[in-house]
PDB file of N, CA and C in Angstrom:
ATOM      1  N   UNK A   1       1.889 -15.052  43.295  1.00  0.00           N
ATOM      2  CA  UNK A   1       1.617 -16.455  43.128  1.00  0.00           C
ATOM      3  C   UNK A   1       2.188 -17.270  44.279  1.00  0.00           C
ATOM      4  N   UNK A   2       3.178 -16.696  44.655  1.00  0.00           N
ATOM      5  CA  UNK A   2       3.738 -17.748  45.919  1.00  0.00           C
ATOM      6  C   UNK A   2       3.213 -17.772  47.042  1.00  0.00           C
ATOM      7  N   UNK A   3       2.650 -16.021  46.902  1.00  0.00           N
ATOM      8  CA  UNK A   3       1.792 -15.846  48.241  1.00  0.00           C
ATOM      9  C   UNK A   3       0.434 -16.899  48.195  1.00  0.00           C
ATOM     10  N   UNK A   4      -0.633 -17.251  47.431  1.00  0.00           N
ATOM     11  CA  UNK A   4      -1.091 -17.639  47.546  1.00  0.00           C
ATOM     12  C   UNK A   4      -0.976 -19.478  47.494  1.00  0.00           C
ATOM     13  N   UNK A   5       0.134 -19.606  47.315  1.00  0.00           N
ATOM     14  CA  UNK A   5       0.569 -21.187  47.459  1.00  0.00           C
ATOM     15  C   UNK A   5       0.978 -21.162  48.609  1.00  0.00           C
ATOM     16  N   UNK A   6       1.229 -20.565  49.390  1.00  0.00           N
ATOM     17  CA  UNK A   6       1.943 -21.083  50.535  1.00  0.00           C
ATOM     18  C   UNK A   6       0.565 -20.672  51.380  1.00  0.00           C
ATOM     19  N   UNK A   7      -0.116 -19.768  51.154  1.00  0.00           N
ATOM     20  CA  UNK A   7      -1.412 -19.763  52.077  1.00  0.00           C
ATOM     21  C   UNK A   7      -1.950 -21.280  52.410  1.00  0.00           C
ATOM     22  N   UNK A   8      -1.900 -21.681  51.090  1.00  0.00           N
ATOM     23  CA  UNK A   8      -2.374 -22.776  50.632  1.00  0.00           C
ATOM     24  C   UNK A   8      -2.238 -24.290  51.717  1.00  0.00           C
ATOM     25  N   UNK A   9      -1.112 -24.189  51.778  1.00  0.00           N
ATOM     26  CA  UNK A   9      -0.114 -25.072  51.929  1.00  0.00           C
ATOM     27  C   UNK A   9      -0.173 -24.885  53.390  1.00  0.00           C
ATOM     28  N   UNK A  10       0.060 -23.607  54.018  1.00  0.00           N
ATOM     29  CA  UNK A  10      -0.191 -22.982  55.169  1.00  0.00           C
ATOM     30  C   UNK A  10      -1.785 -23.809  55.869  1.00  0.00           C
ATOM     31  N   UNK A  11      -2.494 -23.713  55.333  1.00  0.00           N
ATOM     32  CA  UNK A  11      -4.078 -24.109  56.174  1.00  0.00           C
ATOM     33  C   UNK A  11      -4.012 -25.323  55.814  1.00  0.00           C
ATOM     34  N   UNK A  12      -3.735 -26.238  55.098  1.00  0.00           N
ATOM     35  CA  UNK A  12      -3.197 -27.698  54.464  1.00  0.00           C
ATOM     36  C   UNK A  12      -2.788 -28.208  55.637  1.00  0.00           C
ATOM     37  N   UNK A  13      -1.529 -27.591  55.967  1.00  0.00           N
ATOM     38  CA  UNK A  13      -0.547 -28.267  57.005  1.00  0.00           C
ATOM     39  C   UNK A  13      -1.481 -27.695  58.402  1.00  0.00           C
ATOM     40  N   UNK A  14      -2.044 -26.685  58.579  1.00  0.00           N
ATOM     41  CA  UNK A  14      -2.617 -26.746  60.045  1.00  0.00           C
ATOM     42  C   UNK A  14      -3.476 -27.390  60.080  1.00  0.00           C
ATOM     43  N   UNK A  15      -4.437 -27.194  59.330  1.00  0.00           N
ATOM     44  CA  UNK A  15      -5.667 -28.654  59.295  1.00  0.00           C
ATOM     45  C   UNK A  15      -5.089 -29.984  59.853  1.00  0.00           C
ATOM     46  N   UNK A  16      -4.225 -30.455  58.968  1.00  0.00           N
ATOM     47  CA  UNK A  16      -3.943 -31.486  59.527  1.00  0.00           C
ATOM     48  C   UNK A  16      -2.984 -31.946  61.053  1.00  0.00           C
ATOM     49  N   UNK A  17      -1.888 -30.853  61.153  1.00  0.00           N
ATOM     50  CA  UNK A  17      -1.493 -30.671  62.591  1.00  0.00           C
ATOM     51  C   UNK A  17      -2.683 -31.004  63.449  1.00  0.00           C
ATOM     52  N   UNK A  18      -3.863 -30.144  63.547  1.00  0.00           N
ATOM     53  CA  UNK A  18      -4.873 -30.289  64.517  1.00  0.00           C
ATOM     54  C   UNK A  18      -5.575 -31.620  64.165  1.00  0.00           C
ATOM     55  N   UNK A  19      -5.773 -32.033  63.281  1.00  0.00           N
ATOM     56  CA  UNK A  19      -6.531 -33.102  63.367  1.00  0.00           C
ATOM     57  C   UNK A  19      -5.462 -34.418  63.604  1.00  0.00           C
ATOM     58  N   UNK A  20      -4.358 -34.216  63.695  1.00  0.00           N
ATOM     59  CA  UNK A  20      -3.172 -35.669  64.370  1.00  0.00           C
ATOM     60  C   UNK A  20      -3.575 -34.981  65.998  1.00  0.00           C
ATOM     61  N   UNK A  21      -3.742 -33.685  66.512  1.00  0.00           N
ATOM     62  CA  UNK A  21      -3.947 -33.923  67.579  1.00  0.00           C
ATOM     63  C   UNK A  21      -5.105 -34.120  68.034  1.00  0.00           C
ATOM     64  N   UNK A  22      -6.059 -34.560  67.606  1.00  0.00           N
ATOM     65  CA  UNK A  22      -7.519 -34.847  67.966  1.00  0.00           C
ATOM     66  C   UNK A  22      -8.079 -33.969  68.138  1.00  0.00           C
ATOM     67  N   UNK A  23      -8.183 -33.197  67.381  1.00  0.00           N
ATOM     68  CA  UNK A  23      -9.242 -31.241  68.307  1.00  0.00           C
ATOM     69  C   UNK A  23     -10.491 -31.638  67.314  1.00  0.00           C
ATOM     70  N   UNK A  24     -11.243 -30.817  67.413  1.00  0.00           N
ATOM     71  CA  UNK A  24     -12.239 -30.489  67.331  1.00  0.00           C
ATOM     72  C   UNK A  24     -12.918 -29.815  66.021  1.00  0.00           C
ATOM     73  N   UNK A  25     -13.441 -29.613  65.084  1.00  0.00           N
ATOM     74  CA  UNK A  25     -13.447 -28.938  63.980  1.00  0.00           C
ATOM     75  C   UNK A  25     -13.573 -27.143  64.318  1.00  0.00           C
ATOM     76  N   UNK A  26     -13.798 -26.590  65.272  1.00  0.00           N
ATOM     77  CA  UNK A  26     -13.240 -25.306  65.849  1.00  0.00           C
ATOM     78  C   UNK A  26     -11.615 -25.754  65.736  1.00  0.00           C
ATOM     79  N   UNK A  27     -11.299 -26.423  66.263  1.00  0.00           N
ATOM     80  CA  UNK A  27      -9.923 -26.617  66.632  1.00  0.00           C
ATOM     81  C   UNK A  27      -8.692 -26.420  65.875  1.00  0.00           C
ATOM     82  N   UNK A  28      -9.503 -27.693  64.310  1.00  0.00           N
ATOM     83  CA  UNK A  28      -9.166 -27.202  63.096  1.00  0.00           C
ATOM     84  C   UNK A  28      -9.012 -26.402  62.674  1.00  0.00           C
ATOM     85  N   UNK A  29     -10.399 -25.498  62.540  1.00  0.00           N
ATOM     86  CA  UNK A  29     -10.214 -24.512  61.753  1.00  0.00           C
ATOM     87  C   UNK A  29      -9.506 -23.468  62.288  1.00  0.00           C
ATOM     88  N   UNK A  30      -9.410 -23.001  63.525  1.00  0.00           N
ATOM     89  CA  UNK A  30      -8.351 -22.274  64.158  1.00  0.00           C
ATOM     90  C   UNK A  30      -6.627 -22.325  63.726  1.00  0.00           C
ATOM     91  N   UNK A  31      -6.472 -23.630  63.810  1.00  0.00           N
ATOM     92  CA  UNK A  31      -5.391 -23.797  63.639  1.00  0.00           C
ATOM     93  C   UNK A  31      -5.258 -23.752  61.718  1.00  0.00           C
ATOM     94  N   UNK A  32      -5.697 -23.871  60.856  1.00  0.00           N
ATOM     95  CA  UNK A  32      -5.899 -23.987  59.518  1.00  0.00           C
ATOM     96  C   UNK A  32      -5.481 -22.214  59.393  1.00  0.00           C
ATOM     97  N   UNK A  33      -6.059 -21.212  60.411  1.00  0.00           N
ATOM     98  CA  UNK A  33      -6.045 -20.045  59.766  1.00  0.00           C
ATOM     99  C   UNK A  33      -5.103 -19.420  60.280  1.00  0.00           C
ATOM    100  N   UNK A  34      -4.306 -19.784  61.167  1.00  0.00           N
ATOM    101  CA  UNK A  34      -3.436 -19.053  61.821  1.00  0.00           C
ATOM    102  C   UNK A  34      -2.405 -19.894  60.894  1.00  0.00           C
ATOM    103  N   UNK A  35      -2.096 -21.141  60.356  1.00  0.00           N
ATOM    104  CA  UNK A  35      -1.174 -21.286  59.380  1.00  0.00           C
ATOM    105  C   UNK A  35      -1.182 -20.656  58.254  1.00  0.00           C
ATOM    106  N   UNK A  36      -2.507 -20.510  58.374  1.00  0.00           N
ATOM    107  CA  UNK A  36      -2.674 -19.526  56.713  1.00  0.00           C
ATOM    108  C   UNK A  36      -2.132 -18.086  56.794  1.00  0.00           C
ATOM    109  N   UNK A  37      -2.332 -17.902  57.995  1.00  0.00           N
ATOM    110  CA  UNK A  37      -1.648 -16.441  58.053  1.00  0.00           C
ATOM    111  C   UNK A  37       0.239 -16.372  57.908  1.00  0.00           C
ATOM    112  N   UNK A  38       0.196 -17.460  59.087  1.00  0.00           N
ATOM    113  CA  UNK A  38       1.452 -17.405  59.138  1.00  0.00           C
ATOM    114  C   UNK A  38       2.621 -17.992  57.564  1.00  0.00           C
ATOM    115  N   UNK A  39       1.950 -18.535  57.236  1.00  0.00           N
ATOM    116  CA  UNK A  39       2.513 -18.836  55.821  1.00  0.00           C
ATOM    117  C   UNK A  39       2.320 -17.871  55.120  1.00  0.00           C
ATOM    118  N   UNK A  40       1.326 -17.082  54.573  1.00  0.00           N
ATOM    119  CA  UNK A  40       0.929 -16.234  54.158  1.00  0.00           C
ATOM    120  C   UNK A  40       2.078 -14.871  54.521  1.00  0.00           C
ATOM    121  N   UNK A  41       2.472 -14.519  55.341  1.00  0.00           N
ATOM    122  CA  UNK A  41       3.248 -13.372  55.350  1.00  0.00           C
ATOM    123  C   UNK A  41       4.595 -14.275  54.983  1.00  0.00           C
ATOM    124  N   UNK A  42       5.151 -15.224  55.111  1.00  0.00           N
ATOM    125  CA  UNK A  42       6.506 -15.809  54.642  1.00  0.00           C
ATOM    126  C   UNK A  42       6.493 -16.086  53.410  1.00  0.00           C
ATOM    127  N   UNK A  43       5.618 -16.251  52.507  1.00  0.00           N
ATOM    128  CA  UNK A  43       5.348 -16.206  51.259  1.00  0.00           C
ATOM    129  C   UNK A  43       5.727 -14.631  50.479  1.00  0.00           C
ATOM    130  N   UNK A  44       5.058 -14.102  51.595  1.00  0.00           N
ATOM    131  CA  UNK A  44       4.940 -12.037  50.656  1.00  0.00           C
ATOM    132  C   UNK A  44       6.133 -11.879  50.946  1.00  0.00           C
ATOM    133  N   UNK A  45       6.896 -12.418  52.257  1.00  0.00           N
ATOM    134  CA  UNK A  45       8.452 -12.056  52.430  1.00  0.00           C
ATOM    135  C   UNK A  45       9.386 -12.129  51.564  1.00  0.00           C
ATOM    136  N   UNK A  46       8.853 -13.611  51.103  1.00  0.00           N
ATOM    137  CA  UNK A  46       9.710 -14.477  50.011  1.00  0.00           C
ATOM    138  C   UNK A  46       9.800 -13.539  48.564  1.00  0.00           C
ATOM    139  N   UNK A  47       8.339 -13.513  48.457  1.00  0.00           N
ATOM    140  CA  UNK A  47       8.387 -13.020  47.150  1.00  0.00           C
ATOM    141  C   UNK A  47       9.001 -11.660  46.785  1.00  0.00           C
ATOM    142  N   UNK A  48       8.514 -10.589  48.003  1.00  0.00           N
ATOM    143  CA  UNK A  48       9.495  -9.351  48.413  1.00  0.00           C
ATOM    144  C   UNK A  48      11.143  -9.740  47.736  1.00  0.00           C
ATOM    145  N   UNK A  49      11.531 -10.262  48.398  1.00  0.00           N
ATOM    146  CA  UNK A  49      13.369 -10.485  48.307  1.00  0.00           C
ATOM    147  C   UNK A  49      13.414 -10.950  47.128  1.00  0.00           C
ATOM    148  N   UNK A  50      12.671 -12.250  46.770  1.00  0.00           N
ATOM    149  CA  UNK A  50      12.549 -12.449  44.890  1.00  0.00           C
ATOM    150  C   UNK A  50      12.766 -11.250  44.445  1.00  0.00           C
ATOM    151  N   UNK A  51      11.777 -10.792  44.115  1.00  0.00           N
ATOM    152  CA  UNK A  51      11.390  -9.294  43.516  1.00  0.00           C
ATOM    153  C   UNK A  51      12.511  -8.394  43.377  1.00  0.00           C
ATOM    154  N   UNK A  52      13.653  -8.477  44.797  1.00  0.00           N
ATOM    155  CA  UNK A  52      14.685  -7.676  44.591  1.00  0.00           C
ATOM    156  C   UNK A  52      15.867  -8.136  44.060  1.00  0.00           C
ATOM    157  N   UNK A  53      15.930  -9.332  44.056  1.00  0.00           N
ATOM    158  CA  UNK A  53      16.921 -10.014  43.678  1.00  0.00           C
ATOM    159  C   UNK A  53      16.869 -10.145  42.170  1.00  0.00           C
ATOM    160  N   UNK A  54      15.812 -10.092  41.797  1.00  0.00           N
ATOM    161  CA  UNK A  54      16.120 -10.189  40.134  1.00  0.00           C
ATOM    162  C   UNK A  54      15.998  -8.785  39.412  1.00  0.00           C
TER     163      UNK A  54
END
């Protein structure tokens, strides 16, 4: 579940990064998916160490 909230949250926040810098809807969406990724593995990280911790 966290993984997919922070994906979330992840392409949320790049979308809009790129669009405060004026790009392009390529531009966007580039940047939308590489947050998604990158959130996306800090999420599975997260939840990983959750997982061990309890």
């Amino acid at each position: 579940m966290i993984v997919y909230t922070a994906m979330a949250v992840g392409a949320l926040f790049g979308g809009l990064r790129a669009r405060r810098r004026r790009g392009t809807g390529l531009d966007i969406a580039q940047y939308a998916a590489v947050y998604l990724i990158l959130f996306g593995v800090l999420g599975m990280f997260a939840t990983i160490i959750l997982d061990r911790m309890i």
